[in-house]
C-alpha atoms as a PDB file:
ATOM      1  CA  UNK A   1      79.950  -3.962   3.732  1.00  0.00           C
ATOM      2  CA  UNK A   2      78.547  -6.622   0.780  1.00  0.00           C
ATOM      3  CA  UNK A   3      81.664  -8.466  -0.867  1.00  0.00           C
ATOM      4  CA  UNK A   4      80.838  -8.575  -4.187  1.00  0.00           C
ATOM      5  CA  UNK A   5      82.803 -10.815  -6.037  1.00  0.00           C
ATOM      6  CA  UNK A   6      83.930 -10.362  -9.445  1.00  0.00           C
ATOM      7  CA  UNK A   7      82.815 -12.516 -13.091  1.00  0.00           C
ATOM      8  CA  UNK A   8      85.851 -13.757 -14.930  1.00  0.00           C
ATOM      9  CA  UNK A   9      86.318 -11.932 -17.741  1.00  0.00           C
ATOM     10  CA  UNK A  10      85.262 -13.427 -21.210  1.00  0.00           C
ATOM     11  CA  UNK A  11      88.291 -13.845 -23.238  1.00  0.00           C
ATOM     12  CA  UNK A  12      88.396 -13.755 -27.036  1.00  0.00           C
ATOM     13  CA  UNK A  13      89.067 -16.989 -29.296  1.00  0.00           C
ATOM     14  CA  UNK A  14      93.007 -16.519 -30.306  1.00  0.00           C
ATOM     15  CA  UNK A  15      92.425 -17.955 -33.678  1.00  0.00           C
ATOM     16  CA  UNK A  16      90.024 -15.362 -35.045  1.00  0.00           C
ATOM     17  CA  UNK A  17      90.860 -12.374 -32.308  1.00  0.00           C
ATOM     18  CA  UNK A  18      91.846  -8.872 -33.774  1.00  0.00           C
ATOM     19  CA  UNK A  19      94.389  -6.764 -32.278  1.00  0.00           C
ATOM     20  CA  UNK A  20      91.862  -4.566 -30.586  1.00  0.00           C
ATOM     21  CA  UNK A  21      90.111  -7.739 -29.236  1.00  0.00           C
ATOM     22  CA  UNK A  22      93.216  -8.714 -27.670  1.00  0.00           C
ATOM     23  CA  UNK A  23      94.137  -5.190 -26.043  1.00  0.00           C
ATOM     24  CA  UNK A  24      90.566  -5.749 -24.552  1.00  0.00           C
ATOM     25  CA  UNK A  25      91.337  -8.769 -23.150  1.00  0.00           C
ATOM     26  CA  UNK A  26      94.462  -7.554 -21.453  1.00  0.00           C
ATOM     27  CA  UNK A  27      92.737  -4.281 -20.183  1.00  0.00           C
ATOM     28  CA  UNK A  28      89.612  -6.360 -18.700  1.00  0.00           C
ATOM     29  CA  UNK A  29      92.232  -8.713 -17.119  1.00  0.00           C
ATOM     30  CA  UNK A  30      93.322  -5.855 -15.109  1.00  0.00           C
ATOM     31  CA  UNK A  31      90.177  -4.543 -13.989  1.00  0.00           C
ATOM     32  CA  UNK A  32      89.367  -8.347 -12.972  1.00  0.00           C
ATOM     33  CA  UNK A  33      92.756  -8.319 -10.657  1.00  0.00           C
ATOM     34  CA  UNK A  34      92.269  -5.225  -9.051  1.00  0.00           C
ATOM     35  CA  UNK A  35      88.454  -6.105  -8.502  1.00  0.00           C
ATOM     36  CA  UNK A  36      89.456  -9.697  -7.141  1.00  0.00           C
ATOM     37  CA  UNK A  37      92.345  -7.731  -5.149  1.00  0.00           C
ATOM     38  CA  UNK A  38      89.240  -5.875  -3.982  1.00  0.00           C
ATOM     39  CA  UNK A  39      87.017  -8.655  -2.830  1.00  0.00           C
ATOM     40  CA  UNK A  40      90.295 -10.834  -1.530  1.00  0.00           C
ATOM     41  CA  UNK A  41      90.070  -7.611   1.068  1.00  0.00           C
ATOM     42  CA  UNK A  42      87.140  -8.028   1.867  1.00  0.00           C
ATOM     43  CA  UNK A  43      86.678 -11.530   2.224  1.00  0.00           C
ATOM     44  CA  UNK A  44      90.216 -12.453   3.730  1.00  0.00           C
ATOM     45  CA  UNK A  45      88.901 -13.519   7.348  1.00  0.00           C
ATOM     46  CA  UNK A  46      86.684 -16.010   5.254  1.00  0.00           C
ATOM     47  CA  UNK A  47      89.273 -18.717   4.303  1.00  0.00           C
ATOM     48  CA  UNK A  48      86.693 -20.498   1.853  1.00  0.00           C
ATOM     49  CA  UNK A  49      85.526 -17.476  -0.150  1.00  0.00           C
ATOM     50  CA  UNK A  50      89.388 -16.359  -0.388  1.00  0.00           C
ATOM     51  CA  UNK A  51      90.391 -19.680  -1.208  1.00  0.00           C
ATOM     52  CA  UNK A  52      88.012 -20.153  -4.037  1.00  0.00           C
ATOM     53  CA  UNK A  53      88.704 -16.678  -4.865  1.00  0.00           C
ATOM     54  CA  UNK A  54      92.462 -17.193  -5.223  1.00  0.00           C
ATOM     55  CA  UNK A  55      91.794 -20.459  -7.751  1.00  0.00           C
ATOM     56  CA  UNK A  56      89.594 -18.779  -9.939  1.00  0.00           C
ATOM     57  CA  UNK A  57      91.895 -15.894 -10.447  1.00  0.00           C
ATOM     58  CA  UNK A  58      94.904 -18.200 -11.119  1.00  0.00           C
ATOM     59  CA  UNK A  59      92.434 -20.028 -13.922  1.00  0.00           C
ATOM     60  CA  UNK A  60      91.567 -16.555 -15.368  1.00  0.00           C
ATOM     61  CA  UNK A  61      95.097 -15.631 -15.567  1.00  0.00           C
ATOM     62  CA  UNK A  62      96.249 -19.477 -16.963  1.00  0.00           C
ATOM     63  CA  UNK A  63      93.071 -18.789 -19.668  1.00  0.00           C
ATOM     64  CA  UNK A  64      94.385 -15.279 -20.494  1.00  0.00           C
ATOM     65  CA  UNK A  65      98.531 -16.705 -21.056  1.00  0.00           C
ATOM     66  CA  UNK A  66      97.089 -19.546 -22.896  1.00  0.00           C
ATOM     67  CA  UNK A  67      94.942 -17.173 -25.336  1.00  0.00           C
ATOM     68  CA  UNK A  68      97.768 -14.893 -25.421  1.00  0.00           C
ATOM     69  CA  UNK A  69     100.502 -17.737 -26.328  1.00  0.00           C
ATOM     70  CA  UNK A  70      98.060 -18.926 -29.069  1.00  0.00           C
ATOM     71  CA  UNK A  71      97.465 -15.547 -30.546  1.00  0.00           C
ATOM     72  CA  UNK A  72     101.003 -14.552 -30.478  1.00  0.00           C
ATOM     73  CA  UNK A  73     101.737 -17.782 -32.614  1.00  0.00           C
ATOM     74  CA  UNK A  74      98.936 -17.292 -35.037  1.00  0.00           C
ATOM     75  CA  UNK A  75     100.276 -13.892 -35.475  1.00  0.00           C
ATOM     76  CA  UNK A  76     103.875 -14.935 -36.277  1.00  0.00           C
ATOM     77  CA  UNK A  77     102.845 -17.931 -38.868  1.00  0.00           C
ATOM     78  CA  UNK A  78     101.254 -14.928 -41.285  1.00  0.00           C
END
């Protein structure tokens, strides 16, 4: 079986996102984790590829608070 490992989802820019844009960003986190999930699976007798794996979902999920943070405190300064 072929390990395919996920892209990082592309998150919106807080300071212009919509609502919608936002629930998008959320819902395409959660594919990313349970594809990641998916290839951590797959790829957990390979400690490099899991490894690398682990980090770049950690950044995703730092990137996705951080947007989140912003965008909840552009939303409460209108």
């Amino acid at each position: 079986m072929a390990c395919e490992k996920p892209p990082s989802p592309n998150l919106p820019d807080p300071g212009t996102a919509v609502t919608a844009q936002m629930v998008k960003a959320k819902n395409d986190m959660k594919a990313y984790i349970k594809a990641a999930d998916a290839y951590l699976a797959c790829v957990e007798s390979d400690t490099a590829r899991y490894n690398s794996m682990v980090d770049e979902m950690q950044a995703a999920a730092e990137g996705f608070n951080s947007i989140v943070r912003k965008y909840k405190k552009r939303m409460s300064a209108s």
